[in-house]
Protein backbone atom coordinates (compact mmCIF):
# COMPACT_ATOMS: atom_id res chain seq x y z
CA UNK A 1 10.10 -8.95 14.97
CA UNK A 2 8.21 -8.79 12.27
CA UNK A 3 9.24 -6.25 9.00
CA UNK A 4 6.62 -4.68 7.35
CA UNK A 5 6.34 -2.84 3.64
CA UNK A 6 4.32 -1.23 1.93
CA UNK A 7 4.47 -0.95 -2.13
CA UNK A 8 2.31 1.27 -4.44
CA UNK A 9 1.89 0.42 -8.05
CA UNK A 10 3.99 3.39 -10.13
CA UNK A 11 5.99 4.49 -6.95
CA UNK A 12 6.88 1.07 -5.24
CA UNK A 13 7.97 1.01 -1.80
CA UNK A 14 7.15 3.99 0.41
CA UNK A 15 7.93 2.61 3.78
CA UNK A 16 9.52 -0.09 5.41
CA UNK A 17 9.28 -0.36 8.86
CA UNK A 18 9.55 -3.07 12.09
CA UNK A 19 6.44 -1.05 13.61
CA UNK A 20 2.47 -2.52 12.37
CA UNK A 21 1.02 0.36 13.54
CA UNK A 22 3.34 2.87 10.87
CA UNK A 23 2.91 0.19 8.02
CA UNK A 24 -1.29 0.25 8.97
CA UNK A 25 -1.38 4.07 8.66
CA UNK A 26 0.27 4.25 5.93
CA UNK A 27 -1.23 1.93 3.56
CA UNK A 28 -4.57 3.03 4.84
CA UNK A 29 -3.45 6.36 3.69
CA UNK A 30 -2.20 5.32 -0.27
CA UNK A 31 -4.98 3.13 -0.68
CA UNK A 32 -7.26 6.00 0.28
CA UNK A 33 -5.56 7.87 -2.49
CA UNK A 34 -5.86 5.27 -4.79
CA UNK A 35 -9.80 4.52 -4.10
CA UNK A 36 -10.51 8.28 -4.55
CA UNK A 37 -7.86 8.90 -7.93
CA UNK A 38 -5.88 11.62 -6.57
CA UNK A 39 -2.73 12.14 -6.38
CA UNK A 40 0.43 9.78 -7.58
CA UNK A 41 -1.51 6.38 -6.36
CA UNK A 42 -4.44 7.41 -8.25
CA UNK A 43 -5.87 4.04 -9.18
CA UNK A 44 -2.81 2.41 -8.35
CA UNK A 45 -2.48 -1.06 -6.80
CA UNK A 46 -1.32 -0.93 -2.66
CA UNK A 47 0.57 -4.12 -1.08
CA UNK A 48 1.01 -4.19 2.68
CA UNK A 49 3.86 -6.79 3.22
CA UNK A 50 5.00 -8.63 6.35
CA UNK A 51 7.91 -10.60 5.82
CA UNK A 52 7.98 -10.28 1.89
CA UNK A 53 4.39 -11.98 2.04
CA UNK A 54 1.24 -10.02 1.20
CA UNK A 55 -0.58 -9.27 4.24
CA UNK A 56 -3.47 -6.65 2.53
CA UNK A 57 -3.55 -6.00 -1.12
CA UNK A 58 -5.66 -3.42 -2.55
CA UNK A 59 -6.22 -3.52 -6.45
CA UNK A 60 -8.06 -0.58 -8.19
CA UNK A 61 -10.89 -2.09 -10.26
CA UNK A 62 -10.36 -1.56 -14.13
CA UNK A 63 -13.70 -0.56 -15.76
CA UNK A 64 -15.12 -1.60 -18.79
């Protein structure tokens, strides 16, 4: 069975989990909070991991 993580910039790893469907939710959630700069993921950079390899990476855009 697959293991799934997922890290946020400035926090780092909020969950770690066996179960897609936890790991899904939740980095839909941070990277949701990251797009929209609110709380402490504000522009932060989201990893979903499976198996220590990047699965989804979301990386806040830096502006000029």
């Amino acid at each position: 069975m697959p293991k799934w993580q997922v890290i946020v910039g400035n926090i780092g790893t909020v969950v770690s989990t066996d179960q897609m469907g936890i790991a899904l939710v939740t980095y839909a959630a941070y990277r949701k909070q990251s797009q929209n700069n609110h709380g402490r993921a504000a522009g932060e950079p989201v990893t979903l991991m499976k198996d220590g390899e990047p699965y989804f990476e979301h990386a806040e855009e830096e502006t000029p």
